[in-house]
C-alpha atoms as a PDB file:
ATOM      1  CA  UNK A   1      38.891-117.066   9.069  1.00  0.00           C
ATOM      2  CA  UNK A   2      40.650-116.703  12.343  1.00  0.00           C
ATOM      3  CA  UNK A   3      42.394-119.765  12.017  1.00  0.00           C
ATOM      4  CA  UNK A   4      44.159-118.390   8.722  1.00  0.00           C
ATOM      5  CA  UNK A   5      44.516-115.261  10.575  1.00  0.00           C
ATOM      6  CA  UNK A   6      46.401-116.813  13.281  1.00  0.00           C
ATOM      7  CA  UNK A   7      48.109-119.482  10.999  1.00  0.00           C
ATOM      8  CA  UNK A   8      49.791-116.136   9.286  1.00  0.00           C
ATOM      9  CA  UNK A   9      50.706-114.080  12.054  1.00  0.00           C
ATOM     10  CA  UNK A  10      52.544-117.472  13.294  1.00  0.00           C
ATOM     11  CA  UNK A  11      54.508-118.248   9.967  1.00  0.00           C
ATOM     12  CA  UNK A  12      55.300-114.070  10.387  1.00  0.00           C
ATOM     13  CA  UNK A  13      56.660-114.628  13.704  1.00  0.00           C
ATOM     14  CA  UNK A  14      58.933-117.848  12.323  1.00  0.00           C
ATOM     15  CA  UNK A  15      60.373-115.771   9.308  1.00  0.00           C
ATOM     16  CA  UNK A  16      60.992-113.099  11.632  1.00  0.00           C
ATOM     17  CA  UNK A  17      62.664-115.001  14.184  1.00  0.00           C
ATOM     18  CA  UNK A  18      64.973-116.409  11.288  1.00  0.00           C
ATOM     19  CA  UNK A  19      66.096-113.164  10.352  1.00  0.00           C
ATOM     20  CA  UNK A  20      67.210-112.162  13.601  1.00  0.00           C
ATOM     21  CA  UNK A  21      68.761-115.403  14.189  1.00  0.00           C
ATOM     22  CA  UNK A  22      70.549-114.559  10.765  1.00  0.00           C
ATOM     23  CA  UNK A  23      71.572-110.919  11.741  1.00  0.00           C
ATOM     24  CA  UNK A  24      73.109-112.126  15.092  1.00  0.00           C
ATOM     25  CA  UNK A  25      74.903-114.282  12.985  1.00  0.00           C
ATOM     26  CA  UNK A  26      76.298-112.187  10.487  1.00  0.00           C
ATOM     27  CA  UNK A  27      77.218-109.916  13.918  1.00  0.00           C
ATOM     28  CA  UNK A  28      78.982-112.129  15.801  1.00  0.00           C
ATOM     29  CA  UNK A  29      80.987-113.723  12.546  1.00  0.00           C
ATOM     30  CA  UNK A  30      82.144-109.220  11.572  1.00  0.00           C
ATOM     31  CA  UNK A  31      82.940-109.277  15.352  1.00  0.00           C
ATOM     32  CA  UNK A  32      85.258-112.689  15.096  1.00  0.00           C
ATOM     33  CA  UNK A  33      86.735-110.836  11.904  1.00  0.00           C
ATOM     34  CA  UNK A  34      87.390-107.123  13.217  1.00  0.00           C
ATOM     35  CA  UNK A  35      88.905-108.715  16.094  1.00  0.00           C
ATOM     36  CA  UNK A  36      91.110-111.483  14.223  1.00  0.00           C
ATOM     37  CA  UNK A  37      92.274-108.028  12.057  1.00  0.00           C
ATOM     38  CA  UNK A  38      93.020-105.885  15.363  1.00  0.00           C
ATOM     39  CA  UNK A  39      95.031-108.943  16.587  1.00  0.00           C
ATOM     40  CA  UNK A  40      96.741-109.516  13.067  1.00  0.00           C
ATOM     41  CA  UNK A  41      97.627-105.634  12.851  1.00  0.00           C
ATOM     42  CA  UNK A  42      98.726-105.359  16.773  1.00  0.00           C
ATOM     43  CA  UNK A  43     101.201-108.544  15.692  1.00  0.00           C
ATOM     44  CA  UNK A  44     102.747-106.498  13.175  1.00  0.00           C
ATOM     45  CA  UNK A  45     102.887-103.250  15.020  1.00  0.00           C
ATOM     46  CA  UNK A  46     104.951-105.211  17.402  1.00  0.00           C
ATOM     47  CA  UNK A  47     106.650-106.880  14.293  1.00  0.00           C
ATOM     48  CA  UNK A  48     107.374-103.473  13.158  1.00  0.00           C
ATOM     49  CA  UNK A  49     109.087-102.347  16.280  1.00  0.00           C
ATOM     50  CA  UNK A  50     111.198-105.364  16.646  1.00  0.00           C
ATOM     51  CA  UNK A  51     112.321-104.653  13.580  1.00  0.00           C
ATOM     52  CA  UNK A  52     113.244-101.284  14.340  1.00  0.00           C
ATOM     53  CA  UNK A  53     114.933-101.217  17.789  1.00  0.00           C
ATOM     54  CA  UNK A  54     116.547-105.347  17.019  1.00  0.00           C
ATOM     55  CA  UNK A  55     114.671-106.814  19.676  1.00  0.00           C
ATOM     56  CA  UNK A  56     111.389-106.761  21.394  1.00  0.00           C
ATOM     57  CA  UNK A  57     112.548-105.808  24.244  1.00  0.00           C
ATOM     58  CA  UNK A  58     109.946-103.819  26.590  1.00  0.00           C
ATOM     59  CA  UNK A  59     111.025 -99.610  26.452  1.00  0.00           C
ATOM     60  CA  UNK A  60     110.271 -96.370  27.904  1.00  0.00           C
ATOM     61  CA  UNK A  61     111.068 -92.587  27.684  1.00  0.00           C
ATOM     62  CA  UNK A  62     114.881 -91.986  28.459  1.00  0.00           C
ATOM     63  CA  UNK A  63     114.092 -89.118  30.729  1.00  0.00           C
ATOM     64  CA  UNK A  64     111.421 -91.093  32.987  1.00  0.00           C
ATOM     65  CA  UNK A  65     113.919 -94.371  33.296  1.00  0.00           C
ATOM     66  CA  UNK A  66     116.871 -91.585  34.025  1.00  0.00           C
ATOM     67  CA  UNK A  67     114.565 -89.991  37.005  1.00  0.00           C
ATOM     68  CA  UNK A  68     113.871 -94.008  38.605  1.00  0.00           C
ATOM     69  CA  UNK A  69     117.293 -94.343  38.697  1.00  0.00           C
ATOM     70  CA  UNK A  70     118.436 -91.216  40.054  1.00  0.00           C
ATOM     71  CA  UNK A  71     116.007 -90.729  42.615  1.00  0.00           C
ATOM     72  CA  UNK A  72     115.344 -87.043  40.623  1.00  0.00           C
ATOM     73  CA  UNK A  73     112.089 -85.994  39.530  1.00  0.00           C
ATOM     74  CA  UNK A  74     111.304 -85.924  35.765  1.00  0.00           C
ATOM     75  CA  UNK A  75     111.662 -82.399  34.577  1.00  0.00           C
ATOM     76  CA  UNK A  76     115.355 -82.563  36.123  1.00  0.00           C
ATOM     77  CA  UNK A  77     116.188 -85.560  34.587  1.00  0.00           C
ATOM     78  CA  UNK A  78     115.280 -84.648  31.191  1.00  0.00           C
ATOM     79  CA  UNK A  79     117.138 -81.317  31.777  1.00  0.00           C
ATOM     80  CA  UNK A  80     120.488 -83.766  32.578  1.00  0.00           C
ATOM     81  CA  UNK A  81     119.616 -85.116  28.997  1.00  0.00           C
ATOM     82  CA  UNK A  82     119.033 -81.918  27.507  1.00  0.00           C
ATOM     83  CA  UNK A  83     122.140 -80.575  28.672  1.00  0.00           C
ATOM     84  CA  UNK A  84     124.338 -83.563  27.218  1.00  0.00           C
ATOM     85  CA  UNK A  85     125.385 -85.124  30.455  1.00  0.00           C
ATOM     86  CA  UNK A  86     123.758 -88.686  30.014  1.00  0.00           C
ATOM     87  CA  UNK A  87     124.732 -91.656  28.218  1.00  0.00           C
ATOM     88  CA  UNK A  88     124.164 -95.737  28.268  1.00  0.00           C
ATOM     89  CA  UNK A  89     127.207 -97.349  27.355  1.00  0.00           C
ATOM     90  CA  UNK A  90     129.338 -94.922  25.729  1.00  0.00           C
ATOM     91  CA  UNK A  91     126.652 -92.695  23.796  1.00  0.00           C
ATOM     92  CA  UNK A  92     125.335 -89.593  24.617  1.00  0.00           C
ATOM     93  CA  UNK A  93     121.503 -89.223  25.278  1.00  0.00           C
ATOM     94  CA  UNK A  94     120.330 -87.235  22.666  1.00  0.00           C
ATOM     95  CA  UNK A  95     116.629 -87.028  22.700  1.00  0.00           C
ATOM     96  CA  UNK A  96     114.885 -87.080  26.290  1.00  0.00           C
ATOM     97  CA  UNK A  97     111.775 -88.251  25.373  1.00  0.00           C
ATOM     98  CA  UNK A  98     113.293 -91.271  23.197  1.00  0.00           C
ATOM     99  CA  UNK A  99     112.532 -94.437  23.779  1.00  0.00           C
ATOM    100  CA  UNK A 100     114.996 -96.612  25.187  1.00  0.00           C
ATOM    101  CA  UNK A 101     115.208-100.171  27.027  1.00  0.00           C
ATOM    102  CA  UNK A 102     113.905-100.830  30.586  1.00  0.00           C
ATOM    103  CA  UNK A 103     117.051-101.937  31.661  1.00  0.00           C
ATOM    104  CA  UNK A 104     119.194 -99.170  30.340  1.00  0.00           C
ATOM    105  CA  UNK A 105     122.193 -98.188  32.626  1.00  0.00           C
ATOM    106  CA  UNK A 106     122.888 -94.711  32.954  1.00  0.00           C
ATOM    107  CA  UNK A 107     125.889 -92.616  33.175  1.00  0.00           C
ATOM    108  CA  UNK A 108     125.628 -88.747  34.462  1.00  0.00           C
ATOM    109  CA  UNK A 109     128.199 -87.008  34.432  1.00  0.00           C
ATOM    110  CA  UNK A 110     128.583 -84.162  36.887  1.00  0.00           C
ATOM    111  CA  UNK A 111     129.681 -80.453  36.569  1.00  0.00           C
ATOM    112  CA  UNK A 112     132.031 -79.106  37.751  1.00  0.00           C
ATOM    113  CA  UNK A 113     132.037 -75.513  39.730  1.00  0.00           C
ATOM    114  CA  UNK A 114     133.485 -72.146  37.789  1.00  0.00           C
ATOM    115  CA  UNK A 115     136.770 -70.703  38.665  1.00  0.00           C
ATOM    116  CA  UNK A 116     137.360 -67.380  39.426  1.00  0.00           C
ATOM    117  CA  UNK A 117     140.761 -66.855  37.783  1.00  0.00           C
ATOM    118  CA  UNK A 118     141.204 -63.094  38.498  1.00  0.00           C
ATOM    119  CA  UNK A 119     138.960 -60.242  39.742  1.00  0.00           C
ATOM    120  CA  UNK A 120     138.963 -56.540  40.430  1.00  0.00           C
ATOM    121  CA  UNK A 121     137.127 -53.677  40.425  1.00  0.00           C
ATOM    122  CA  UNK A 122     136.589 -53.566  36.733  1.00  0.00           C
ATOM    123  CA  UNK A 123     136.503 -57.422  35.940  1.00  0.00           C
ATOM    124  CA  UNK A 124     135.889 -61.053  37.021  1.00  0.00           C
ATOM    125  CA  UNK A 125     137.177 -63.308  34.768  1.00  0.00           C
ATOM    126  CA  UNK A 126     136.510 -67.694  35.106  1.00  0.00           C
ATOM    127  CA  UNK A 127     137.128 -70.479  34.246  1.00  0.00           C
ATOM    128  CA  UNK A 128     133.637 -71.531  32.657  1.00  0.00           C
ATOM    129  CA  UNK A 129     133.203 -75.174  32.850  1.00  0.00           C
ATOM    130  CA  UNK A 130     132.149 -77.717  29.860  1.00  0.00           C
ATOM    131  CA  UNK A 131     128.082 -78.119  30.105  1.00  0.00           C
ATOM    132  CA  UNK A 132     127.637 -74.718  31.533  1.00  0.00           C
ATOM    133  CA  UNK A 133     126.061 -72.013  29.546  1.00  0.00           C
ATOM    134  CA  UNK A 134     127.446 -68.517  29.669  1.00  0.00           C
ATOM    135  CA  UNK A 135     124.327 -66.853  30.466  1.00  0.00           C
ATOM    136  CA  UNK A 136     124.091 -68.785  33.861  1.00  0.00           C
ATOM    137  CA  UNK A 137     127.575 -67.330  34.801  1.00  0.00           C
ATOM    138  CA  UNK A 138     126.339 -63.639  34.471  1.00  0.00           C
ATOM    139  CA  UNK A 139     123.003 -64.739  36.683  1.00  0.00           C
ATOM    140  CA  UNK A 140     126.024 -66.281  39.608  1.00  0.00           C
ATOM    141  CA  UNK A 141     128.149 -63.213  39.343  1.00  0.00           C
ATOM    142  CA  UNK A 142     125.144 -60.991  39.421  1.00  0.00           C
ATOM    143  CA  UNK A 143     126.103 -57.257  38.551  1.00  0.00           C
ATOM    144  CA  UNK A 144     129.157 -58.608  35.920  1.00  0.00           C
ATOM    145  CA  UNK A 145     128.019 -58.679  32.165  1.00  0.00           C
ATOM    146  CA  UNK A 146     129.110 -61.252  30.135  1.00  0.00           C
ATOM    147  CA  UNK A 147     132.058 -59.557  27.448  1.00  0.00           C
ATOM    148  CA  UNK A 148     131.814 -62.775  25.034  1.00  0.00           C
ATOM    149  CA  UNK A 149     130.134 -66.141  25.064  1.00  0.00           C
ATOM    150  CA  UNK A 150     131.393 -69.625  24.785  1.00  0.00           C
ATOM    151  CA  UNK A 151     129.651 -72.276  23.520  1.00  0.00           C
ATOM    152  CA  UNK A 152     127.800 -74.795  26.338  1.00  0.00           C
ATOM    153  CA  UNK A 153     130.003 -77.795  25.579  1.00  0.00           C
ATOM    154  CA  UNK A 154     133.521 -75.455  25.028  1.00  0.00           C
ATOM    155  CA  UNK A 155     135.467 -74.673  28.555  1.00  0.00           C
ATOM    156  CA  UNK A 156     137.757 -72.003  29.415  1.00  0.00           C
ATOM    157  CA  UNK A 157     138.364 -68.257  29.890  1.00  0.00           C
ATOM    158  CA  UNK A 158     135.334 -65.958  30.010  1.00  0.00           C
ATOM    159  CA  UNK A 159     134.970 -62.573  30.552  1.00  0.00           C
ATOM    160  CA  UNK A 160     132.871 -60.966  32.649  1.00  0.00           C
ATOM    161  CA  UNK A 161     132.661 -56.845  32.832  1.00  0.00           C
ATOM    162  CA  UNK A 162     131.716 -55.387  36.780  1.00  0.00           C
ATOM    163  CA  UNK A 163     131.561 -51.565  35.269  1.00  0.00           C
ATOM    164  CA  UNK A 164     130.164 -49.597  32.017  1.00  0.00           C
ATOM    165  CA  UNK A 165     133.460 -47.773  31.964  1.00  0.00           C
ATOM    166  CA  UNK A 166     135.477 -51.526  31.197  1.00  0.00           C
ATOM    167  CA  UNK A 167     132.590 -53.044  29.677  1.00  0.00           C
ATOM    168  CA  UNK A 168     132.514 -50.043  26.439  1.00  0.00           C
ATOM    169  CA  UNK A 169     136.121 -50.342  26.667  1.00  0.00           C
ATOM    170  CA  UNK A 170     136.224 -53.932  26.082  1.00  0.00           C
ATOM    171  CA  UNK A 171     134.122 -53.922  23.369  1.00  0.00           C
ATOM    172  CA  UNK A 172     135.940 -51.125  21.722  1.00  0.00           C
ATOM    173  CA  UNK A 173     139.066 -53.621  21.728  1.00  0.00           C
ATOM    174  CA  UNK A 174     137.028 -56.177  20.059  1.00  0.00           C
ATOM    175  CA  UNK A 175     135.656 -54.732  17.181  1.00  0.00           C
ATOM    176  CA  UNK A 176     139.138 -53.061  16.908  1.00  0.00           C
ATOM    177  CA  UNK A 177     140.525 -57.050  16.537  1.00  0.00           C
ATOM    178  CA  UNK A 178     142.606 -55.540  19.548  1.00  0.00           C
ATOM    179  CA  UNK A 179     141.697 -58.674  21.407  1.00  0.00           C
ATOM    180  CA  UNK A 180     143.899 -62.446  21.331  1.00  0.00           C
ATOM    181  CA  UNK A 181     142.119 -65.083  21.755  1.00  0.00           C
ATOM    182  CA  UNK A 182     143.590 -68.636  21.696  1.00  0.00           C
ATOM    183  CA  UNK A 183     142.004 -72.346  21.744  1.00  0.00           C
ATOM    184  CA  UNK A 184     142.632 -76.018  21.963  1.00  0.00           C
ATOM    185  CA  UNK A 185     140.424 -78.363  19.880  1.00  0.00           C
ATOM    186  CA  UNK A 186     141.160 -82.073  19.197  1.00  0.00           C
ATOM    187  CA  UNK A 187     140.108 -82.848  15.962  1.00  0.00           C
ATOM    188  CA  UNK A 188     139.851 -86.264  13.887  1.00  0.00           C
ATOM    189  CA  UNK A 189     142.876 -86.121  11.441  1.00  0.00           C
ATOM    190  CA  UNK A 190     146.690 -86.407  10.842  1.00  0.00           C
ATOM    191  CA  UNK A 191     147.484 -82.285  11.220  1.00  0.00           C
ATOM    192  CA  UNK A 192     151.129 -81.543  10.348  1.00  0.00           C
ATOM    193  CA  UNK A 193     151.719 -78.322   9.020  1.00  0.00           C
ATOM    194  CA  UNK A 194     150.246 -74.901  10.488  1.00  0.00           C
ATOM    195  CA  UNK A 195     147.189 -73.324   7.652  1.00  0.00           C
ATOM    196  CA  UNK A 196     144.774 -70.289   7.956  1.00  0.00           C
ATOM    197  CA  UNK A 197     140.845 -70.585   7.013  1.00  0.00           C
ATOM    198  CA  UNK A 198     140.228 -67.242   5.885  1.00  0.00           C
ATOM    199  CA  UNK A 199     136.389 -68.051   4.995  1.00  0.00           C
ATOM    200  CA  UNK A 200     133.256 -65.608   5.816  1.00  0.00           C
ATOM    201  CA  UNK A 201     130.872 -66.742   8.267  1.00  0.00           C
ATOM    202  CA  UNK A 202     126.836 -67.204   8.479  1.00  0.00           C
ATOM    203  CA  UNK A 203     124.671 -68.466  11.022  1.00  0.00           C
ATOM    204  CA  UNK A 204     121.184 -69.408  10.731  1.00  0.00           C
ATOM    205  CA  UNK A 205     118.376 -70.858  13.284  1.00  0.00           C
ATOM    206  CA  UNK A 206     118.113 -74.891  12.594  1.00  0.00           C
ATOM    207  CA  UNK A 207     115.726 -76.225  15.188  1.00  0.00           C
ATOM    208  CA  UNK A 208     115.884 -74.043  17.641  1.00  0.00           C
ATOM    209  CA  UNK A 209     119.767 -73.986  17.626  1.00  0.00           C
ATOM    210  CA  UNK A 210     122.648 -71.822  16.023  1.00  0.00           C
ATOM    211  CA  UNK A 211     124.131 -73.532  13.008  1.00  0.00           C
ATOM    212  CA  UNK A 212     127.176 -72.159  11.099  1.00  0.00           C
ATOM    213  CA  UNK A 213     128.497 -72.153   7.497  1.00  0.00           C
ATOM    214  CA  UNK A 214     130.914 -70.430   5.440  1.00  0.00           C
ATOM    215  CA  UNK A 215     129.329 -68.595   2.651  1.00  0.00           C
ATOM    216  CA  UNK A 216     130.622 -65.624   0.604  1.00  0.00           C
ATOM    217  CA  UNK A 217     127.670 -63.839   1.992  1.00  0.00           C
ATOM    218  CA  UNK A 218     128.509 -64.051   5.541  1.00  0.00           C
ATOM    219  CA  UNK A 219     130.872 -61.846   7.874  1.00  0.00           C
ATOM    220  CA  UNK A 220     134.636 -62.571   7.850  1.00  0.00           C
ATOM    221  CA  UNK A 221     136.075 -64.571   9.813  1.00  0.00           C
ATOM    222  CA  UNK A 222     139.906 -66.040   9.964  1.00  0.00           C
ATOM    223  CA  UNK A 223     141.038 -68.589  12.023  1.00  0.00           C
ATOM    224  CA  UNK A 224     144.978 -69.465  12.458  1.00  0.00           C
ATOM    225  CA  UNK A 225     145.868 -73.474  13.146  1.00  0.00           C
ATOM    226  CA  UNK A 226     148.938 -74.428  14.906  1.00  0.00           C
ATOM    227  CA  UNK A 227     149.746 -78.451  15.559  1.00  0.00           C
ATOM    228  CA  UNK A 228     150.577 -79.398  18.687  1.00  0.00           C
ATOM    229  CA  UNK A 229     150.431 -83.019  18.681  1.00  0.00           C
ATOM    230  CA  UNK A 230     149.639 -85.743  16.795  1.00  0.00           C
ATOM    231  CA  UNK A 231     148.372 -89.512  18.043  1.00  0.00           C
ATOM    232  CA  UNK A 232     146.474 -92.267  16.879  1.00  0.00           C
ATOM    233  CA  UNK A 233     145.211 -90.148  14.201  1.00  0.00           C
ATOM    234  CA  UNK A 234     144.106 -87.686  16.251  1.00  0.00           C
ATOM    235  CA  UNK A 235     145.835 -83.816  16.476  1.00  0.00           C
ATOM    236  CA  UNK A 236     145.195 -81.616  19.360  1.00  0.00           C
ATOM    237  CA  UNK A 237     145.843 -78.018  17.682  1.00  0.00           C
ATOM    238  CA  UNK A 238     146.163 -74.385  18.633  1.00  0.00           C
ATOM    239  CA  UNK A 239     143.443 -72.049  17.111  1.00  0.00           C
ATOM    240  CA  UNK A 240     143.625 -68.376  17.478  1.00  0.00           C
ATOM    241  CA  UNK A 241     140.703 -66.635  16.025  1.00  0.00           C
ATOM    242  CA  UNK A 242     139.904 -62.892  14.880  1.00  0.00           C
ATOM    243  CA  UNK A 243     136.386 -61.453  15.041  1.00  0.00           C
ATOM    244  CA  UNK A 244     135.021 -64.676  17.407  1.00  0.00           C
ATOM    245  CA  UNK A 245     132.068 -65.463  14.750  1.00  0.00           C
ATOM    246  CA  UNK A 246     129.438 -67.793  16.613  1.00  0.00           C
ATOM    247  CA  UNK A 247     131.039 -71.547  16.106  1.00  0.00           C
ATOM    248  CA  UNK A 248     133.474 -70.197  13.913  1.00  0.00           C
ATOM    249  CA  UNK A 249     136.717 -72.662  14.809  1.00  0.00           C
ATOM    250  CA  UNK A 250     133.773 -75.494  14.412  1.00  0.00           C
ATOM    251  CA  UNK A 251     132.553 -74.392  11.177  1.00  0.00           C
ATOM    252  CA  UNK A 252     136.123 -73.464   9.918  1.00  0.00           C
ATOM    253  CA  UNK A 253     137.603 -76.564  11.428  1.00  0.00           C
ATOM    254  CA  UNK A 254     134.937 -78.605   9.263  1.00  0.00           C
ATOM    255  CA  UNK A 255     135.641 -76.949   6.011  1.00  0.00           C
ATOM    256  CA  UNK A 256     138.931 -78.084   5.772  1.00  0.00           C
ATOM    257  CA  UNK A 257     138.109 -81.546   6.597  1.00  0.00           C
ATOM    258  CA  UNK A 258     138.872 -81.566  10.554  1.00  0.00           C
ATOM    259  CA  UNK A 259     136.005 -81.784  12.630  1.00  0.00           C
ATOM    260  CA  UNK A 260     136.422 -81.158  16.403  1.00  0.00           C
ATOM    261  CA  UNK A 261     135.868 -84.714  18.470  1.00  0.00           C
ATOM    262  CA  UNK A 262     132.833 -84.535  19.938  1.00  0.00           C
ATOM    263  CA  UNK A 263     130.773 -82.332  17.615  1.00  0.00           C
ATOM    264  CA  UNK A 264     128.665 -84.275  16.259  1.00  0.00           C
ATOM    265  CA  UNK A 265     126.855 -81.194  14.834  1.00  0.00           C
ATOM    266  CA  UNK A 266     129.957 -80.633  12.621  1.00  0.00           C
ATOM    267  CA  UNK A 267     130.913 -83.615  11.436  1.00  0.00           C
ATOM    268  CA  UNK A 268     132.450 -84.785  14.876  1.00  0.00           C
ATOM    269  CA  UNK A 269     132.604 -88.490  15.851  1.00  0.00           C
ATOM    270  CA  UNK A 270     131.029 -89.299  19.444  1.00  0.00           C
ATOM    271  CA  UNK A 271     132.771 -88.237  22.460  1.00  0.00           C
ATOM    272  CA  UNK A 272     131.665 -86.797  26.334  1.00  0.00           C
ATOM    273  CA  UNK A 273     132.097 -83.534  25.029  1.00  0.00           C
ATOM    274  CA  UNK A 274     132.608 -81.420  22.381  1.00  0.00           C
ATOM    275  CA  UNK A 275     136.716 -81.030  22.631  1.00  0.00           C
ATOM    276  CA  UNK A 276     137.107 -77.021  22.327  1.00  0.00           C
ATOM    277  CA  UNK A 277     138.877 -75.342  25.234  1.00  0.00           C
ATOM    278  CA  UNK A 278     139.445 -71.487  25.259  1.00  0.00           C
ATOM    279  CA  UNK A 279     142.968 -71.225  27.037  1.00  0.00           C
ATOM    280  CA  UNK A 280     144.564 -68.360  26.671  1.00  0.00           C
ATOM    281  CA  UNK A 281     142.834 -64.371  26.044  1.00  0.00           C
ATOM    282  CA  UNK A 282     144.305 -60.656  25.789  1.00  0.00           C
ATOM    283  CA  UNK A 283     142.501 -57.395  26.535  1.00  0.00           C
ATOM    284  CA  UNK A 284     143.502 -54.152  27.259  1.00  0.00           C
ATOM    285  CA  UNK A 285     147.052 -55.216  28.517  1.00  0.00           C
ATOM    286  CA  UNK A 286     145.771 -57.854  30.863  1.00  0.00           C
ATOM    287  CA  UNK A 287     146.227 -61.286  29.503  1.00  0.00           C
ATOM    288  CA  UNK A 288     144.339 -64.626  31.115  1.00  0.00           C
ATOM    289  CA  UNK A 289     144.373 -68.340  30.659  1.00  0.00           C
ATOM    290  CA  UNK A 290     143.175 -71.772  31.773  1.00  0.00           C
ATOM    291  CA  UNK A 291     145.236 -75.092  31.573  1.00  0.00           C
ATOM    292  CA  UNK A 292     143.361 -77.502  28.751  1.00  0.00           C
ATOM    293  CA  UNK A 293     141.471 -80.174  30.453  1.00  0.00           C
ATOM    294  CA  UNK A 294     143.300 -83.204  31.359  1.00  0.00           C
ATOM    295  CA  UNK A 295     140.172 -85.111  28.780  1.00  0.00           C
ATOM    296  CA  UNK A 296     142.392 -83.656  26.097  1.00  0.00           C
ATOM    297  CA  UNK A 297     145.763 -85.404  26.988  1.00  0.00           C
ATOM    298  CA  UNK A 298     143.967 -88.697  27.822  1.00  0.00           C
ATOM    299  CA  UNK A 299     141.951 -88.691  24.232  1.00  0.00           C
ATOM    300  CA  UNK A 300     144.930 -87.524  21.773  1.00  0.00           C
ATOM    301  CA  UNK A 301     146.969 -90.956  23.603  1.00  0.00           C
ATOM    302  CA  UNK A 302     144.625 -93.384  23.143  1.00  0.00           C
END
């Protein structure tokens, strides 16, 4: 009786021992095969890529490759970025945190210090550089408020009020229409004869930004256009606007086929800048201006 005893818990131990010879099988083959798949699927991530940026070429964020090469720390560089003053070859870097190759080159270009192109005791008036915004100049003349804004990537005259008395004045004059103000854009286009864009303006939030279009339901808005030159089908033109709607020689420049070089929000083909220069304004019998950028003449001769 023992023997059979023994005899089965001994054939119980063999079939036993099979079976876990069988599982670590059956383990170690769904281990070979989940790892085979990971490998297959990281070969066409990569594939994937490649096939996206044209080569695999190894990449990082534009903003930490910007910082190594400048020496800057990251949160400066992707400010640079952010601000539109870095490119590789000759495109601006759009998105900080893109990705871009490890052995991109990079261009920053530098800005340049306001003006001061008159002052008194009512008014300080500058000569706001491109990449600057408007809000920065009323923090550097501390005291002044700003009378009008220009847009970051448009240079010029801006206004800047030192007392309440000048400051309500001011803005009398403008919603009056009492006030001239003139500007130089180089647009994309063969402009020959002078036209007016008498069009109503509205402006909307579109990620995070002011965007502009001309709508029957917006505010009105009329911009006068003047050629002054035309070359290599490019025309450098005089705008003067009434009632200084935000991007309204942008928007109105657009819808009548002429975008503004550099504005790529509006239709503009690539450039440094946007090419929008405010040279010339009048108020309350004082009259300023600022001499276009010498950009301007270099682009509208090549």
């Amino acid at each position: 009786m023992r023997n059979k005893k023994s005899d089965y818990r001994a054939h119980s131990k063999r079939v036993e021992d099979k079976k876990k010879i069988k599982a670590k099988s059956y383990k170690s083959r769904d281990s070979k095969r989940n790892s085979s798949k990971a490998s297959k699927k990281r070969a066409q991530d990569s594939v994937d890529v490649c096939s996206i940026s044209g080569s695999c070429v190894p990449t990082d964020k534009a903003y930490k490759l910007l910082a190594t090469q400048e020496g800057i720390s990251n949160s400066k560089a992707k400010a640079l970025i952010d601000r539109g003053l870095v490119q590789v070859g000759n495109k601006k870097v759009a998105i900080a945190r893109g990705e871009l190759p490890l052995k991109s080159e990079f261009k920053v270009q530098k800005i340049e210090r306001a003006k001061v192109i008159f002052e008194n005791s009512d008014i300080v008036v500058v000569d706001k550089p491109a990449f600057v915004n408007s809000d920065e100049l009323e923090r550097e003349f501390k005291g002044a408020r700003l009378l009008h804004r220009l847009d970051r990537e448009t240079s010029g005259v801006l206004m800047l009020a030192k007392t309440e008395e000048f400051r309500s004045r001011a803005i009398s004059a403008f919603k009056k229409l009492e006030v001239y103000k003139e500007y130089v854009a180089l647009v994309d286009g063969v402009v020959i004869e002078p036209f007016i864009v008498d069009k109503p303006i509205v402006t909307q939030k579109r990620h995070n930004r002011a965007h502009s279009t001309t709508s029957i339901h917006g505010k009105p808005a009329i911009t006068e256009v003047t050629p002054l030159e035309v070359s290599s089908k490019k025309s450098k033109l005089k705008c003067v606007i009434q009632h200084g709607r935000t991007h309204q020689i942008r928007t109105h420049l657009r819808s009548a086929g002429y975008s503004i070089v550099g504005d790529e929000q509006y239709g503009g083909c690539k450039a440094t800048r946007v090419m929008l220069h405010a040279s010339r304004v009048k108020i309350l019998d004082l009259e300023f201006s600022s001499p276009e950028p010498k950009l301007f003449s270099h682009l509208i001769g090549n």
